[in-house]
Protein backbone atom coordinates (compact mmCIF):
# COMPACT_ATOMS: atom_id res chain seq x y z
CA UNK A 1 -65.45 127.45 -73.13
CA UNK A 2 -62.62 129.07 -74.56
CA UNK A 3 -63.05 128.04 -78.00
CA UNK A 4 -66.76 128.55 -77.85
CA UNK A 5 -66.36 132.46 -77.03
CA UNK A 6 -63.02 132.89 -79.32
CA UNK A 7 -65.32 131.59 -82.17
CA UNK A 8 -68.48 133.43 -81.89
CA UNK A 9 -66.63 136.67 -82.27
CA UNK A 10 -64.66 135.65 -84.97
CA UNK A 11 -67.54 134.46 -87.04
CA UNK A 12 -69.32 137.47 -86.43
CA UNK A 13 -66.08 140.37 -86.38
CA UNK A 14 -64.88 139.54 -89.27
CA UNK A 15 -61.11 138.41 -90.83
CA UNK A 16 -59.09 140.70 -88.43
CA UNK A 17 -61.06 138.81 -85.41
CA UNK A 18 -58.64 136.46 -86.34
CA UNK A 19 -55.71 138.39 -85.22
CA UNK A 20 -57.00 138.20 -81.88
CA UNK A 21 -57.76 134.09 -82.35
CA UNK A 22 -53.84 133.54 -82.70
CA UNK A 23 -52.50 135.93 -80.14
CA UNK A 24 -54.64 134.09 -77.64
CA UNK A 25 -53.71 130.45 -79.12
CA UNK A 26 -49.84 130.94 -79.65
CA UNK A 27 -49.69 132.19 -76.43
CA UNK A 28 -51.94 130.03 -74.51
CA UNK A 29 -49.27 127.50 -76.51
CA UNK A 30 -46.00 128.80 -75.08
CA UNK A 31 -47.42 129.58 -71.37
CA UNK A 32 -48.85 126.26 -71.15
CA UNK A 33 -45.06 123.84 -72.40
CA UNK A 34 -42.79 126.72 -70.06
CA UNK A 35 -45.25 126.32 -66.87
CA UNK A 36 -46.52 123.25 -67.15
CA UNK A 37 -43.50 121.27 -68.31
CA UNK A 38 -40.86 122.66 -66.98
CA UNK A 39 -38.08 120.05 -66.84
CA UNK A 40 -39.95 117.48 -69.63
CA UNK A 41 -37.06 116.67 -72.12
CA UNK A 42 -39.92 116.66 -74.52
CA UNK A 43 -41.35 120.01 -74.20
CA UNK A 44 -39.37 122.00 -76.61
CA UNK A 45 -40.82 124.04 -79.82
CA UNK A 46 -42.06 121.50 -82.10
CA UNK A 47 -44.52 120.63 -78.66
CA UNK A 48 -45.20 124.64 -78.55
CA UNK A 49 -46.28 123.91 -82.41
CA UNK A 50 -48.47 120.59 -81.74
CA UNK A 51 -50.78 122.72 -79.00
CA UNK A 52 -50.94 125.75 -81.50
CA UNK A 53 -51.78 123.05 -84.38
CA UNK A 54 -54.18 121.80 -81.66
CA UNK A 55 -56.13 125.00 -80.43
CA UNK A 56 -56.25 126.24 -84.08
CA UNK A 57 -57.42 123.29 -86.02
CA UNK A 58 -61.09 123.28 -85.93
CA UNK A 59 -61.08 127.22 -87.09
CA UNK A 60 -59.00 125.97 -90.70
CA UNK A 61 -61.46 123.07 -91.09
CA UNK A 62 -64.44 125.45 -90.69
CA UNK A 63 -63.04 127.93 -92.91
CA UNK A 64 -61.77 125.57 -95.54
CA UNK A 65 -65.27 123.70 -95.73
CA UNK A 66 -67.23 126.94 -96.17
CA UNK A 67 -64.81 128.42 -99.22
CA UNK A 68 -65.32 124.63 -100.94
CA UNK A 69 -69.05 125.54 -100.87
CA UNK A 70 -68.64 129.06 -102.38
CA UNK A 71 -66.44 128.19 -104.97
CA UNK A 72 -68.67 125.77 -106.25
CA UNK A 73 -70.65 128.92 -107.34
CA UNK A 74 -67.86 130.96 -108.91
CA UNK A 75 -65.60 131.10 -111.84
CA UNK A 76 -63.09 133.31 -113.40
CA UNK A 77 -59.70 134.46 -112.06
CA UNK A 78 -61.53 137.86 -110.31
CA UNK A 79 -64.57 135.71 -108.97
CA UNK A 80 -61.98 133.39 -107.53
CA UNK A 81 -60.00 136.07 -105.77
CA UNK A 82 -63.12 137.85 -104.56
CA UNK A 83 -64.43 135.07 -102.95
CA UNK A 84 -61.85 133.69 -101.26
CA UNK A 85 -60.00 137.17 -100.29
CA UNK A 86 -61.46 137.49 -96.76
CA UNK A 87 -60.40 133.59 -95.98
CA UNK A 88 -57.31 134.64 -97.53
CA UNK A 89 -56.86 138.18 -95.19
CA UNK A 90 -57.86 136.39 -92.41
CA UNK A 91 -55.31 133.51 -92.60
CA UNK A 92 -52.91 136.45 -92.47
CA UNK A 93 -54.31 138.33 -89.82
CA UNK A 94 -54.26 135.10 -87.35
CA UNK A 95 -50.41 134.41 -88.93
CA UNK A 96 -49.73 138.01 -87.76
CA UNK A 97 -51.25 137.16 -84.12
CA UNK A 98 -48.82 133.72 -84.03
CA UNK A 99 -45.94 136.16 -84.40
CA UNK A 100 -46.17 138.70 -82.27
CA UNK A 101 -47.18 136.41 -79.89
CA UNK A 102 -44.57 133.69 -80.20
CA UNK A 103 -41.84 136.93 -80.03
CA UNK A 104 -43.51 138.37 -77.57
CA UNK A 105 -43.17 135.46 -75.02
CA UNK A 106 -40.65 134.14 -76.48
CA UNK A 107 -38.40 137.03 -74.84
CA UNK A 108 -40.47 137.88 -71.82
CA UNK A 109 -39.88 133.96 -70.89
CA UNK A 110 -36.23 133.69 -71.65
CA UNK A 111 -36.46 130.29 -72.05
CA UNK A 112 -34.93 128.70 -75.48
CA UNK A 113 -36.03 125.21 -75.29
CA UNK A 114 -39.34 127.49 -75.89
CA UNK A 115 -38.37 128.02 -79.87
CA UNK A 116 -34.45 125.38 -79.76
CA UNK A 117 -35.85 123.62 -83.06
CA UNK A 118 -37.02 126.69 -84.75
CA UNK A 119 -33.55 128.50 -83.33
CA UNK A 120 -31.56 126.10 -85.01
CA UNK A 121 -33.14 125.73 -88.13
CA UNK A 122 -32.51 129.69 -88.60
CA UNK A 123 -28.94 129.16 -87.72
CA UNK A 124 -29.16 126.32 -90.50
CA UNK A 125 -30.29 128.76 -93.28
CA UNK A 126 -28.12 131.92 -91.52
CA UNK A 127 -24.95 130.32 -90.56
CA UNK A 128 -24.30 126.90 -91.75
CA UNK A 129 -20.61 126.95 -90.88
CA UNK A 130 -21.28 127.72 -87.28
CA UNK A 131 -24.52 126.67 -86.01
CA UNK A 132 -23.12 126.12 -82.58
CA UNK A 133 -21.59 129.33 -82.13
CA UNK A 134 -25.01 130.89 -83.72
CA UNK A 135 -27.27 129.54 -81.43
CA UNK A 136 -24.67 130.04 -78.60
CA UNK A 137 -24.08 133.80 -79.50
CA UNK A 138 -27.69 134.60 -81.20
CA UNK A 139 -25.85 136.62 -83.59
CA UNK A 140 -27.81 138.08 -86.35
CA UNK A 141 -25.81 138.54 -89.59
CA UNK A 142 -27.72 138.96 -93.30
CA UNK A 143 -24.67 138.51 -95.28
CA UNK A 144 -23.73 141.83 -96.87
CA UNK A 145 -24.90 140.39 -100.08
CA UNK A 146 -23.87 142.92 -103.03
CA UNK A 147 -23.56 142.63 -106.84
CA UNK A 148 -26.36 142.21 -109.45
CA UNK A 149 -25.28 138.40 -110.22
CA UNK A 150 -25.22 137.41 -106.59
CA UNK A 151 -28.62 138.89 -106.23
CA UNK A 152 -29.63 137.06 -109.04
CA UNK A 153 -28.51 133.89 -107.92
CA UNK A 154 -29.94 134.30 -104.64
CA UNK A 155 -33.57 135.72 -105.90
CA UNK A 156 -33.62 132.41 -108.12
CA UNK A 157 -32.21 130.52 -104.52
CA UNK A 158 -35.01 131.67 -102.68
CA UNK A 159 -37.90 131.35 -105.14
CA UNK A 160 -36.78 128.04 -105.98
CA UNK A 161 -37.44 126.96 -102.05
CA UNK A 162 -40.27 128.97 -101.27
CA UNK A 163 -42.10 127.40 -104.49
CA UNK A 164 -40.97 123.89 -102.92
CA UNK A 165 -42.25 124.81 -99.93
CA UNK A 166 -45.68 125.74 -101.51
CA UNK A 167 -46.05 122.44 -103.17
CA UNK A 168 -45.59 120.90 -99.82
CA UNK A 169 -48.03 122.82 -98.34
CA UNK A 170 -50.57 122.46 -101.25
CA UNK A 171 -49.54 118.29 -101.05
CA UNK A 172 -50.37 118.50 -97.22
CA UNK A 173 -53.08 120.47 -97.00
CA UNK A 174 -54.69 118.26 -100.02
CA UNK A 175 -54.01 115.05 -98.22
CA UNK A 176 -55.76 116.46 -95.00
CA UNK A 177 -57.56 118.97 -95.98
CA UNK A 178 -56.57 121.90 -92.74
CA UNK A 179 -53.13 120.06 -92.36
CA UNK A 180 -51.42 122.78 -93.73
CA UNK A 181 -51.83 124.93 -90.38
CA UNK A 182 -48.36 123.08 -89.56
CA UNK A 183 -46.37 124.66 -92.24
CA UNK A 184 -47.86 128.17 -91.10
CA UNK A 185 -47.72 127.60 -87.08
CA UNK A 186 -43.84 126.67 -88.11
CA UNK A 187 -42.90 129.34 -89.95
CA UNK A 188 -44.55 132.01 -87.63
CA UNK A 189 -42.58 130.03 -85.05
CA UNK A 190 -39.30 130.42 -86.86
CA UNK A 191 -39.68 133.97 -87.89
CA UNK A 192 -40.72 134.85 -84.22
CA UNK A 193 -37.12 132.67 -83.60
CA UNK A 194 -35.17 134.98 -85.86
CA UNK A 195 -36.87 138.39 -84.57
CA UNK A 196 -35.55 137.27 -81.19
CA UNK A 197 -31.67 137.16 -83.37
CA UNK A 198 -32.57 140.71 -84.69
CA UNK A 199 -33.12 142.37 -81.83
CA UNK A 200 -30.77 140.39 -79.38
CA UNK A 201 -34.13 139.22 -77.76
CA UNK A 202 -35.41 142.74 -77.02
CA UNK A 203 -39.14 143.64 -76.30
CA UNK A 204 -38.48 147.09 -77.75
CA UNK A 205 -36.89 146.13 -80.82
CA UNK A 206 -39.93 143.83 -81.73
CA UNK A 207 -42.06 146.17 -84.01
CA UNK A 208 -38.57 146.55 -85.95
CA UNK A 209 -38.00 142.44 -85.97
CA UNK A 210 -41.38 142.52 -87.33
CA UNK A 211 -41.11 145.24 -90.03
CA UNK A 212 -37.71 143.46 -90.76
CA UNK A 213 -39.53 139.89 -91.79
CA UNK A 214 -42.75 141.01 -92.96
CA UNK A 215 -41.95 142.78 -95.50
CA UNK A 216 -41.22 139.96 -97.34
CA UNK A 217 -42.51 137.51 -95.00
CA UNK A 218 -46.27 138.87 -95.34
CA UNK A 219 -46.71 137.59 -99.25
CA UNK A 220 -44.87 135.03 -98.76
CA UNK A 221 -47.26 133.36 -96.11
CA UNK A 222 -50.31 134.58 -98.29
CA UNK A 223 -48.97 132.74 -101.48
CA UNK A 224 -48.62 129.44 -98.87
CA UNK A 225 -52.09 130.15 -97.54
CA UNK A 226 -53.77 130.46 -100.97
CA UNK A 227 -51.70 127.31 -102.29
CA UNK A 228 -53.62 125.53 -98.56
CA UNK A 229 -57.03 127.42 -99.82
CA UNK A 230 -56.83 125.62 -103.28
CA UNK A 231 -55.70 122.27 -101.74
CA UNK A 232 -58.54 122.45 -98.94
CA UNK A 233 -61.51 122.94 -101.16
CA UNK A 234 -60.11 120.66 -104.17
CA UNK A 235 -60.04 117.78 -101.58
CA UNK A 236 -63.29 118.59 -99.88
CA UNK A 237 -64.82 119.73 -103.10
CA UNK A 238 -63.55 116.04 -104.95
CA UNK A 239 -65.12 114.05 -101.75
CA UNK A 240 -68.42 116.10 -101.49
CA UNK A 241 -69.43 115.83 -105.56
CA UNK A 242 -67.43 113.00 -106.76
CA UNK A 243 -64.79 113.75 -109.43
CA UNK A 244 -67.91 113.20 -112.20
CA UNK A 245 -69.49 116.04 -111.18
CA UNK A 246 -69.74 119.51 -112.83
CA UNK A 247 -68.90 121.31 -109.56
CA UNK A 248 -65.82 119.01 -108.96
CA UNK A 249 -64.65 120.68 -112.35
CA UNK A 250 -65.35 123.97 -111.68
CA UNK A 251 -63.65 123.29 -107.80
CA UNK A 252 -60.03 122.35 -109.88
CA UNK A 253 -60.14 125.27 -112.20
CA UNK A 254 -60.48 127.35 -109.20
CA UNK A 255 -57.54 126.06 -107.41
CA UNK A 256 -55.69 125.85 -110.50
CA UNK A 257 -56.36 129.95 -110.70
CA UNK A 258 -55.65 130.08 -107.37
CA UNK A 259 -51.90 128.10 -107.64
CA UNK A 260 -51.32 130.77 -110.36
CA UNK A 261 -52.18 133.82 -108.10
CA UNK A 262 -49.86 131.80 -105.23
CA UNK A 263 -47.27 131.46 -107.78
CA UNK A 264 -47.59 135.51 -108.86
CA UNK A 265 -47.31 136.39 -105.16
CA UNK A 266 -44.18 134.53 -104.61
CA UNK A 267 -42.13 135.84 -107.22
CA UNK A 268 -42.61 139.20 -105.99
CA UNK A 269 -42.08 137.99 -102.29
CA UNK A 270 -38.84 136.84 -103.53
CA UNK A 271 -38.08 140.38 -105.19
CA UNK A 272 -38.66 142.20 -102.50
CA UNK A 273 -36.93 139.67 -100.39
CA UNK A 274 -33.28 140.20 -102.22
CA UNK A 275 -33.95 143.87 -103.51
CA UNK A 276 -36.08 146.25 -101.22
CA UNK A 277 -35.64 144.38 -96.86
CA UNK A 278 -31.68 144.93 -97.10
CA UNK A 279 -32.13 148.26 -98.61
CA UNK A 280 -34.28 149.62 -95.36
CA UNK A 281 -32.28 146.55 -92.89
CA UNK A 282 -28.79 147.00 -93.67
């Protein structure tokens, strides 16, 4: 019933409707593992992430099987991006509606079985001498990272993973065409994780945690949502027409363009990343 009224507005509201789709979904996911088990050894974030993946599923196969059919009638690097760009916004408006949800009860809930896999993987990346202690303390600390080389080594650092993490995606979401959604229900899960760190797991601090991660965080999820896009409607695209037909062609030069416009996006996420967030979060 849920999912019937949730996706009648969203088809007809357009890509922001979407916003609303994964407040409702990442919460619906946290309220139902804290209340309804409560003492399970097994309900812990990556079960938060399976109902999430769950609830949100059929909305990335709909989407992904109605850009395939558009781009069979496009071509060119601005007909690709045109076409695609409210699939594109609206991946990004629901991503937006994971996080502030998964903060928001995240801290209201105070429980950290909620988000312990996504905790510790940001102590992993934060503080790999002292996990323990990180998750213990939830200590936020970005490193006082100074110097042109270091920044240099650490842009390359970080472009270097987020690409990897793109070709995973664009490997996943090729394989199973919306199985992608897990890379971007995780990382909304983690970054709602480390907003919790950056304001020592305080409701008023969360439009700061936000502004802290998106800044960088934003393009970086779009670039990882445009590399699922072109996987999506390659694989669909390849099954519907065969890889002998015209349109199957014209379907891989339009992921190919869109890889390169993921690609683009990245490198500036990673900029920004190393050069402009600790500027305004010192």
């Amino acid at each position: 019933m849920l999912e019937s009224l949730i996706k009648k507005g969203s088809e007809n509201q357009g890509p922001g409707r979407m916003f609303f789709v994964g407040l409702v979904y990442a919460s619906l996911s946290l309220l139902l593992v804290h209340y309804f088990f409560p003492n399970d050894s097994l309900a812990n974030g990556m079960t938060v992430v399976a109902f999430c993946i769950m609830f949100t599923l059929p909305y990335m196969i709909k989407m992904i099987r109605r850009e395939e059919v558009e781009d069979e009638q496009i071509e060119g690097f601005m007909g690709v991006w045109k076409i695609h760009s409210d699939a594109i916004y609206g991946f990004m408006w629901l991503f937006l509606g994971f996080v502030i949800a998964f903060s928001f009860w995240h801290i209201i809930l105070g429980d950290p079985n909620l988000l312990n896999f996504q905790i510790e993987t940001y102590c992993k990346i934060n503080s790999p001498g002292n996990v323990d202690g990180c998750i213990s303390n939830y200590l936020f600390s970005d490193g006082g990272i100074t110097g042109a080389s270091i920044k240099e080594m650490r842009f390359l650092s970080i472009l270097e993973n987020n690409v990897y993490v793109m070709i995973f995606t664009l490997l996943f979401s090729l394989v199973f065409g919306a199985g992608a959604i897990f890379i971007l229900v995780w990382n909304a899960s983690v970054i709602a994780a480390a907003i919790g760190f950056f304001t020592k797991n305080s409701l008023a601090g969360i439009p700061l945690g936000i502004g802290r991660y998106m800044i960088h965080g934003l393009p970086e999820i779009a670039a990882y949502f445009i590399a699922a896009l072109a996987g999506g409607i390659f694989g669909v695209g390849i099954l519907r027409n065969g890889i002998r037909n015209p349109k199957s062609w014209k379907v891989i030069e339009n992921a190919i363009i869109l890889i390169f416009i993921a690609i683009l996006i990245l490198i500036v996420a990673a900029a920004m990343e190393v050069y402009i967030t600790p500027l305004i979060f010192n």
